[in-house]
N, C-alpha and C. Protein backbone atom coordinates (compact mmCIF):
# COMPACT_ATOMS: atom_id res chain seq x y z
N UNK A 1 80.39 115.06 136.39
CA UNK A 1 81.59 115.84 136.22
C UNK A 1 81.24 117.17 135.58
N UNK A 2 82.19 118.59 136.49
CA UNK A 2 81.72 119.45 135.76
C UNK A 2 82.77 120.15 135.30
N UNK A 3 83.10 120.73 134.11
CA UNK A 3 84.09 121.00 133.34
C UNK A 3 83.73 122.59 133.05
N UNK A 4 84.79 123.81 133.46
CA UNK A 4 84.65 125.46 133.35
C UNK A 4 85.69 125.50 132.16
N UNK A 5 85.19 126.73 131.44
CA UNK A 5 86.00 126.82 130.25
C UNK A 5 86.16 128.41 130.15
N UNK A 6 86.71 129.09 130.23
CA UNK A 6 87.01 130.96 130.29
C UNK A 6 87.27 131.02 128.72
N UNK A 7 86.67 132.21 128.34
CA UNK A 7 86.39 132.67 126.76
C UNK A 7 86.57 134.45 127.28
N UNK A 8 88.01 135.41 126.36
CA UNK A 8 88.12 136.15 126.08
C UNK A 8 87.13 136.84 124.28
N UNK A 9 86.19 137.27 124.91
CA UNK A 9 85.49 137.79 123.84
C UNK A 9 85.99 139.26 123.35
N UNK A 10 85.66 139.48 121.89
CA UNK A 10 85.75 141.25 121.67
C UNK A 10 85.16 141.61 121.13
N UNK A 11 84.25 140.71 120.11
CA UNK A 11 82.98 141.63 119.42
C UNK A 11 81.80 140.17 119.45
N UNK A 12 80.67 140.88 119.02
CA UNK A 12 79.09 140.41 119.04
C UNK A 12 79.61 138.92 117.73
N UNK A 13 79.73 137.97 118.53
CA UNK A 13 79.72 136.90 117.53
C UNK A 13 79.46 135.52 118.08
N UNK A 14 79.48 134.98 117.29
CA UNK A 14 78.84 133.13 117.60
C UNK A 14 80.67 132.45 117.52
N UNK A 15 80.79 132.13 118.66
CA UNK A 15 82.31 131.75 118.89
C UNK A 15 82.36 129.72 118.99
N UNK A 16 82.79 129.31 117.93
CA UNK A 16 82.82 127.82 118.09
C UNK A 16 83.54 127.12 119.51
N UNK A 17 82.48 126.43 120.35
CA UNK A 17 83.68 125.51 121.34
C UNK A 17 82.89 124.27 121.09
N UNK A 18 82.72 123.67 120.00
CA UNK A 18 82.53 122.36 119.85
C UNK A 18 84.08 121.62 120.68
N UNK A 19 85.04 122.01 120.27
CA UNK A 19 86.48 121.14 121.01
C UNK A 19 86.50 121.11 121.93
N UNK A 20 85.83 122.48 123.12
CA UNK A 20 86.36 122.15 124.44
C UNK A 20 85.56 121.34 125.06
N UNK A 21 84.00 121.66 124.29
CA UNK A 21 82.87 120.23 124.84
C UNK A 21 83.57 118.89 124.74
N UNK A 22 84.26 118.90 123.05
CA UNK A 22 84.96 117.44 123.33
C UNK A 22 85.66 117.07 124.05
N UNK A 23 86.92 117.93 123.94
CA UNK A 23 87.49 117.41 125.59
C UNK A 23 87.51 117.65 126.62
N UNK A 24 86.04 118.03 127.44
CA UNK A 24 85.28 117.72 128.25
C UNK A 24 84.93 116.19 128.48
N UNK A 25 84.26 115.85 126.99
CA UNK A 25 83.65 114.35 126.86
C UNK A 25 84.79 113.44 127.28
N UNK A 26 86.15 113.45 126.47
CA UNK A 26 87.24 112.94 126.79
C UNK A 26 87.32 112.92 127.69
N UNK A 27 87.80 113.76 128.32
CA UNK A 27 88.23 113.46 129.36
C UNK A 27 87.41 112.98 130.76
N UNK A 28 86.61 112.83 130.43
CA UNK A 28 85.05 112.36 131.32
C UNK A 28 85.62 110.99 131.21
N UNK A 29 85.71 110.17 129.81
CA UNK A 29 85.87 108.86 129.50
C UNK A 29 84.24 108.19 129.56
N UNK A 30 83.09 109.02 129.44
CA UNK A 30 81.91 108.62 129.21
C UNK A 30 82.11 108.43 127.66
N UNK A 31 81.40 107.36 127.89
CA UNK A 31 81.00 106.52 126.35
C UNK A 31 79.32 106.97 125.57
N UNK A 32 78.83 106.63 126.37
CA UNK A 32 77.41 106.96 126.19
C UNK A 32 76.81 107.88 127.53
N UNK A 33 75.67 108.96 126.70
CA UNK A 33 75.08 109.98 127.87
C UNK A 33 75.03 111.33 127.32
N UNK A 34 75.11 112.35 128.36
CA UNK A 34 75.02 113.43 127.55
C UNK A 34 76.10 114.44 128.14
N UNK A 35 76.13 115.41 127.36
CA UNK A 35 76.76 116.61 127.61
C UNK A 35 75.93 117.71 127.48
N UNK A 36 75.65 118.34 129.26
CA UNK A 36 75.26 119.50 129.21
C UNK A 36 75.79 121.20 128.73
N UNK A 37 75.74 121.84 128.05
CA UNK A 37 76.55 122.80 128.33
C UNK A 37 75.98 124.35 128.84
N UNK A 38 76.58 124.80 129.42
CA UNK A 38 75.96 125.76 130.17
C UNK A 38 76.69 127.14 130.26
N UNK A 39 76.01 128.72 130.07
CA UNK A 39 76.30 129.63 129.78
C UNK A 39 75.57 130.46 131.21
N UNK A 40 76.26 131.12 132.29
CA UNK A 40 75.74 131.85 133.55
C UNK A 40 75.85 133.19 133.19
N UNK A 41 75.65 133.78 131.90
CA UNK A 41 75.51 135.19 131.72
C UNK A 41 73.81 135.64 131.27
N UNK A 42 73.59 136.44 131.38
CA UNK A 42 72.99 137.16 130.23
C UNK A 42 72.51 137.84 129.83
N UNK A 43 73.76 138.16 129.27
CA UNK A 43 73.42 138.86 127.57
C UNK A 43 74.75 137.82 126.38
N UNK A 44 74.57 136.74 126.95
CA UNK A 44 75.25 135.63 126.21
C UNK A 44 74.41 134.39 125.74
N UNK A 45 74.65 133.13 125.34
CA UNK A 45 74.12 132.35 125.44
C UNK A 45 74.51 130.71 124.87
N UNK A 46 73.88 129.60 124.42
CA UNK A 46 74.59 128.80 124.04
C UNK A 46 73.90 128.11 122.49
N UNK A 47 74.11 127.78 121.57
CA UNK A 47 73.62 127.16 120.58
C UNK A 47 74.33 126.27 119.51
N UNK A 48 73.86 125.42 118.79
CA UNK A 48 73.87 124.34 117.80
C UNK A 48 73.45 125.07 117.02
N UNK A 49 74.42 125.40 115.82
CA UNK A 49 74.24 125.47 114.20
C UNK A 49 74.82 125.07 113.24
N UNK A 50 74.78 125.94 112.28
CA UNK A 50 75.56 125.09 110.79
C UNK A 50 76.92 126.21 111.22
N UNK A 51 78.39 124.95 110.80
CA UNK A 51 79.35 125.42 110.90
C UNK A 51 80.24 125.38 109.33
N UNK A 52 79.49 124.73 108.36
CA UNK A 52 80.30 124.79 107.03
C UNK A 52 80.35 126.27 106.58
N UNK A 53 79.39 127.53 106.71
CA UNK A 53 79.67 128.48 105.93
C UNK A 53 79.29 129.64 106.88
N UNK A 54 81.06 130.42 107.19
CA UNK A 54 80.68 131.15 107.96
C UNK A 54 79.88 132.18 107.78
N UNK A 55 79.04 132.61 106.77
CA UNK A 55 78.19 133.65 106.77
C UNK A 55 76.96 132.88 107.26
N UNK A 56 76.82 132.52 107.81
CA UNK A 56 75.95 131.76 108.55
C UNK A 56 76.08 132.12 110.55
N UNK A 57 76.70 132.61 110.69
CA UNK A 57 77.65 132.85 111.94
C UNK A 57 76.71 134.58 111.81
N UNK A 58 77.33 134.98 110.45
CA UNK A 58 77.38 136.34 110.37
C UNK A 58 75.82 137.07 110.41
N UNK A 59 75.25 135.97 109.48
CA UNK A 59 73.91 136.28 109.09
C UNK A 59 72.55 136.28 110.64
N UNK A 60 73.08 135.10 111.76
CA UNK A 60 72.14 135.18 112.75
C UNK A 60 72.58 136.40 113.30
N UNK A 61 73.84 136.69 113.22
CA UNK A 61 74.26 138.10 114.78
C UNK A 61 73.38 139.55 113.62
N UNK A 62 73.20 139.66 112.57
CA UNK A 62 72.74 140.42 111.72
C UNK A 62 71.20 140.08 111.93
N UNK A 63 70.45 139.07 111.79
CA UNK A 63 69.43 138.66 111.91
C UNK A 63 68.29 138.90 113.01
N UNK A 64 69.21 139.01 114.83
CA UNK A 64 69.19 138.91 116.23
C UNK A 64 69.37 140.34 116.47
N UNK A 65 70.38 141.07 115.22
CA UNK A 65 70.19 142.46 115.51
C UNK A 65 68.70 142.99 115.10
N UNK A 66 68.49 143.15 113.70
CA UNK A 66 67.25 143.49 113.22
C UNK A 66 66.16 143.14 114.51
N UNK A 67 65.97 141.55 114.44
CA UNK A 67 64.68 141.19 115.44
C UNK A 67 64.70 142.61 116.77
N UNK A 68 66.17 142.23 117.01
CA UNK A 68 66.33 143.03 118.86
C UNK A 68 67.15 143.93 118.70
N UNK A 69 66.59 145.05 118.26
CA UNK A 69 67.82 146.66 118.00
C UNK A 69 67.52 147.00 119.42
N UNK A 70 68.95 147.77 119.24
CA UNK A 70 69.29 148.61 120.57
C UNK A 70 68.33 149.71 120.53
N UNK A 71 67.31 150.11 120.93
CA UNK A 71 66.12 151.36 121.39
C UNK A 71 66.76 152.34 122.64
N UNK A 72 66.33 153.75 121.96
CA UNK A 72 66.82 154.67 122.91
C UNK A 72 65.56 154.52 124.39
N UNK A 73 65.05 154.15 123.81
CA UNK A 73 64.03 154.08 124.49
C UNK A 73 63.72 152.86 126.38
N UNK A 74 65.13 151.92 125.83
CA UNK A 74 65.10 151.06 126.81
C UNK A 74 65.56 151.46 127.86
N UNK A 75 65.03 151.14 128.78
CA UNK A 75 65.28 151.57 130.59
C UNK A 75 66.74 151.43 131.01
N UNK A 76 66.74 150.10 131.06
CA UNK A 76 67.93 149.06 131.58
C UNK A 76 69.09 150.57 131.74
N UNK A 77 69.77 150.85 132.75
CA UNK A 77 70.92 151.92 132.94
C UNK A 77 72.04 151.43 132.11
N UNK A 78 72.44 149.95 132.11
CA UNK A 78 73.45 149.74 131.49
C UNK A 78 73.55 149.77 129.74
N UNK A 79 72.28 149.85 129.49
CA UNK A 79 72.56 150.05 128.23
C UNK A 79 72.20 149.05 127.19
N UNK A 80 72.15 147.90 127.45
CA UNK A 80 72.60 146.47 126.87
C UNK A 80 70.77 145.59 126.76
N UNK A 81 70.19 146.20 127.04
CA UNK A 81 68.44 145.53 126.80
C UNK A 81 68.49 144.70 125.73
N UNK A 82 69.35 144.84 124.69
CA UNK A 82 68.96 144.48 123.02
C UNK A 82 69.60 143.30 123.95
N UNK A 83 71.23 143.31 124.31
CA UNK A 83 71.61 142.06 124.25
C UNK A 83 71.13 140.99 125.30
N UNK A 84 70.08 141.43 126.30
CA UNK A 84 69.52 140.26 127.16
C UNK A 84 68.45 139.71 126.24
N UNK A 85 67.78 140.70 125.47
CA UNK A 85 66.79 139.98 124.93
C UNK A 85 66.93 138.97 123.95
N UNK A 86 68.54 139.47 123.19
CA UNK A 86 68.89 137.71 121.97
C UNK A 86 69.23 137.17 123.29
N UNK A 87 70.03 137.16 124.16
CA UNK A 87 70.39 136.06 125.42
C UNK A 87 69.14 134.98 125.59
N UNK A 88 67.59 135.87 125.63
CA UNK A 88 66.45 135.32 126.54
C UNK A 88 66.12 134.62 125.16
N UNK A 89 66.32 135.11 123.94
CA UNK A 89 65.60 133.85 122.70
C UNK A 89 66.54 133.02 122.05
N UNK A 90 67.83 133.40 122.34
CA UNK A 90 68.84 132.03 122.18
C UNK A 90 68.82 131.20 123.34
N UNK A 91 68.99 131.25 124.43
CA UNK A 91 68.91 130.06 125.31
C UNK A 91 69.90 130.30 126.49
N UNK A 92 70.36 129.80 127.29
CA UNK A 92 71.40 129.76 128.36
C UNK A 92 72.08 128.39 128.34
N UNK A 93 71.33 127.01 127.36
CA UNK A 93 72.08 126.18 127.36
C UNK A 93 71.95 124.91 126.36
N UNK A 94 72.43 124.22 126.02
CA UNK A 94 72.09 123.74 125.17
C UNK A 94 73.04 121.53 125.58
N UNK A 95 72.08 120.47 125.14
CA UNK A 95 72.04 119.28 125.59
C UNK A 95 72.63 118.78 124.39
N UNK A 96 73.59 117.61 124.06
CA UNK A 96 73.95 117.32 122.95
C UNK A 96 74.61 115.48 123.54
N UNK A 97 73.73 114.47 122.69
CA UNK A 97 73.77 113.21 123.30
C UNK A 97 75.33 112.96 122.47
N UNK A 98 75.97 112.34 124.01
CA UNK A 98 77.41 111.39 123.57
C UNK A 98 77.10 110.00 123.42
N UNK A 99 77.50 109.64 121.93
CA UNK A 99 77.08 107.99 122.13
C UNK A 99 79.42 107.50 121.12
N UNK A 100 79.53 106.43 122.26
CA UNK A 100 80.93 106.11 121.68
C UNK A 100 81.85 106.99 121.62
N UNK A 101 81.89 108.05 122.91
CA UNK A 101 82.48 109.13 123.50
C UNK A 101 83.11 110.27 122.15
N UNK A 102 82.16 110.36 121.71
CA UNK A 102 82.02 111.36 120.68
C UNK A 102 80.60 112.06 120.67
N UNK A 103 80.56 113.31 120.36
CA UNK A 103 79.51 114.00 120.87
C UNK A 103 78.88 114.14 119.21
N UNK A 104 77.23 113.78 119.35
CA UNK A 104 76.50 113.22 118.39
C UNK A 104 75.74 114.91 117.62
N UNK A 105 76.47 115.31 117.21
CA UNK A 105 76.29 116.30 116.12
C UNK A 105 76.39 115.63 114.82
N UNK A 106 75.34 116.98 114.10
CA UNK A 106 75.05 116.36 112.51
C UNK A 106 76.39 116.89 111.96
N UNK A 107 76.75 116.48 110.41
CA UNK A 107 77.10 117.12 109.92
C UNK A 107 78.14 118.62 109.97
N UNK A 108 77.28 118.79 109.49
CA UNK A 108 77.36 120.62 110.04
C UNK A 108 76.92 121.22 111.16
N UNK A 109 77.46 120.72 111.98
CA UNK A 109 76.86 121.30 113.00
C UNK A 109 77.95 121.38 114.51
N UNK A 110 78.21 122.50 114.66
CA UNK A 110 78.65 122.83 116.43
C UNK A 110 78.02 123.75 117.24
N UNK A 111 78.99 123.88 117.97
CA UNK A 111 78.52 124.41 119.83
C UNK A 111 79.24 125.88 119.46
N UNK A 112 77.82 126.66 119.50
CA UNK A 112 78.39 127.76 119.67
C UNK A 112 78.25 128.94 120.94
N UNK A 113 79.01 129.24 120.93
CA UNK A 113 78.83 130.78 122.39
C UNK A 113 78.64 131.83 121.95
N UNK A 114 77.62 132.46 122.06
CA UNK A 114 76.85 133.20 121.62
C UNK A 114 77.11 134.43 122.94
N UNK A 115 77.73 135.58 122.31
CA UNK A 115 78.14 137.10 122.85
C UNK A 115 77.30 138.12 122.44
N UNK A 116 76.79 138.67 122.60
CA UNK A 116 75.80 139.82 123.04
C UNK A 116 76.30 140.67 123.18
N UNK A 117 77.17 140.96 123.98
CA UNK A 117 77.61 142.39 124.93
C UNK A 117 79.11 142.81 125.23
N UNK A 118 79.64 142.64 123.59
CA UNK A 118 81.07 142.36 124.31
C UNK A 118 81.86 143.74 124.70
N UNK A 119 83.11 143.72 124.96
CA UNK A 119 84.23 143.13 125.02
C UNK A 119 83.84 142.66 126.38
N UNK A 120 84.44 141.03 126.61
CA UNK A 120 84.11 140.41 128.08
C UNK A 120 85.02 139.51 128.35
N UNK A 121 84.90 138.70 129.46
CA UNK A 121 85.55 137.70 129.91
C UNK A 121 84.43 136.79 130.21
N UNK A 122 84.51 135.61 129.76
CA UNK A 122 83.38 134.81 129.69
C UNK A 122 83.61 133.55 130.11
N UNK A 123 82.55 132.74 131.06
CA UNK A 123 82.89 131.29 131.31
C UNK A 123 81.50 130.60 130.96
N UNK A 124 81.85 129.48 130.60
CA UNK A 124 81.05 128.47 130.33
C UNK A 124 81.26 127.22 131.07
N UNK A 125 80.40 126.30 130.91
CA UNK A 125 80.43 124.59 132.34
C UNK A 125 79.91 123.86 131.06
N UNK A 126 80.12 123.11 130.97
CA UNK A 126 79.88 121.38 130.66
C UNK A 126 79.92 120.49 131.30
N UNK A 127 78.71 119.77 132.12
CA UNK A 127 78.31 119.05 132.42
C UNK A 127 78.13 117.83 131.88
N UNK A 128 79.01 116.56 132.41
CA UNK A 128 78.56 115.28 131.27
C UNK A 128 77.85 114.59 132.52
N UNK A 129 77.14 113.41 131.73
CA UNK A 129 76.17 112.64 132.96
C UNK A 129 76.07 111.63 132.13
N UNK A 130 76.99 110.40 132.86
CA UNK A 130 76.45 109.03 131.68
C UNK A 130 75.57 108.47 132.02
N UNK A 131 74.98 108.07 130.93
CA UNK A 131 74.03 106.86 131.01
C UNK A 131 73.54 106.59 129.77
């Protein structure tokens, strides 16, 4: 089963959809297996972090800047080089095991969508596959 989710973005941030993965899972009615989730942009991407303190949110998009500044120097016409390159070292997707149709995160921890390049219109897929 594959599950699309549309995300109105407006600035460079780590946007929580731990919920819509869940009810993805829900509504799958898989018990045990996994949930793929999947991001078809990029200069976006997908990741698992700590969700108790949002300067934690604040500190990677600050962090991803430093590593990957925007250079006058980059080719790309559109402009946006910095943001494919956090896209290419955050990921395009990220696997998270469902066991007892609840999706097996620690603690502190969700699904985040990771924006690069905003203001956008954004979709994401979740893929569940039991077993």
């Amino acid at each position: 089963m594959i599950y699309e989710y549309k995300l109105s973005v407006g600035k460079e941030h780590l946007y929580d959809i731990t919920s819509q993965v869940q009810q993805a899972v829900t509504e799958s009615g898989v018990e045990n297996g996994l949930a793929v989730v999947y991001c078809p942009h990029t200069t976006a991407g997908i990741t698992v972090n700590e969700n108790g303190d949002p300067d934690v949110v604040r500190d990677i998009i600050f962090g991803l800047g430093k590593v990957f500044p925007h250079h006058k120097e980059f080719r790309h016409f559109e402009g946006n080089s910095d943001a494919h390159l956090k896209s290419s070292a955050v990921g395009c997707n990220q696997t998270v095991i469902i066991r007892n149709g609840k999706l097996l995160l620690g603690t502190w921890q969700s699904i985040y969508f990771c924006e690069f390049d905003p203001p956008r219109s954004r979709t994401f897929y979740v893929k569940i596959v039991e077993g």
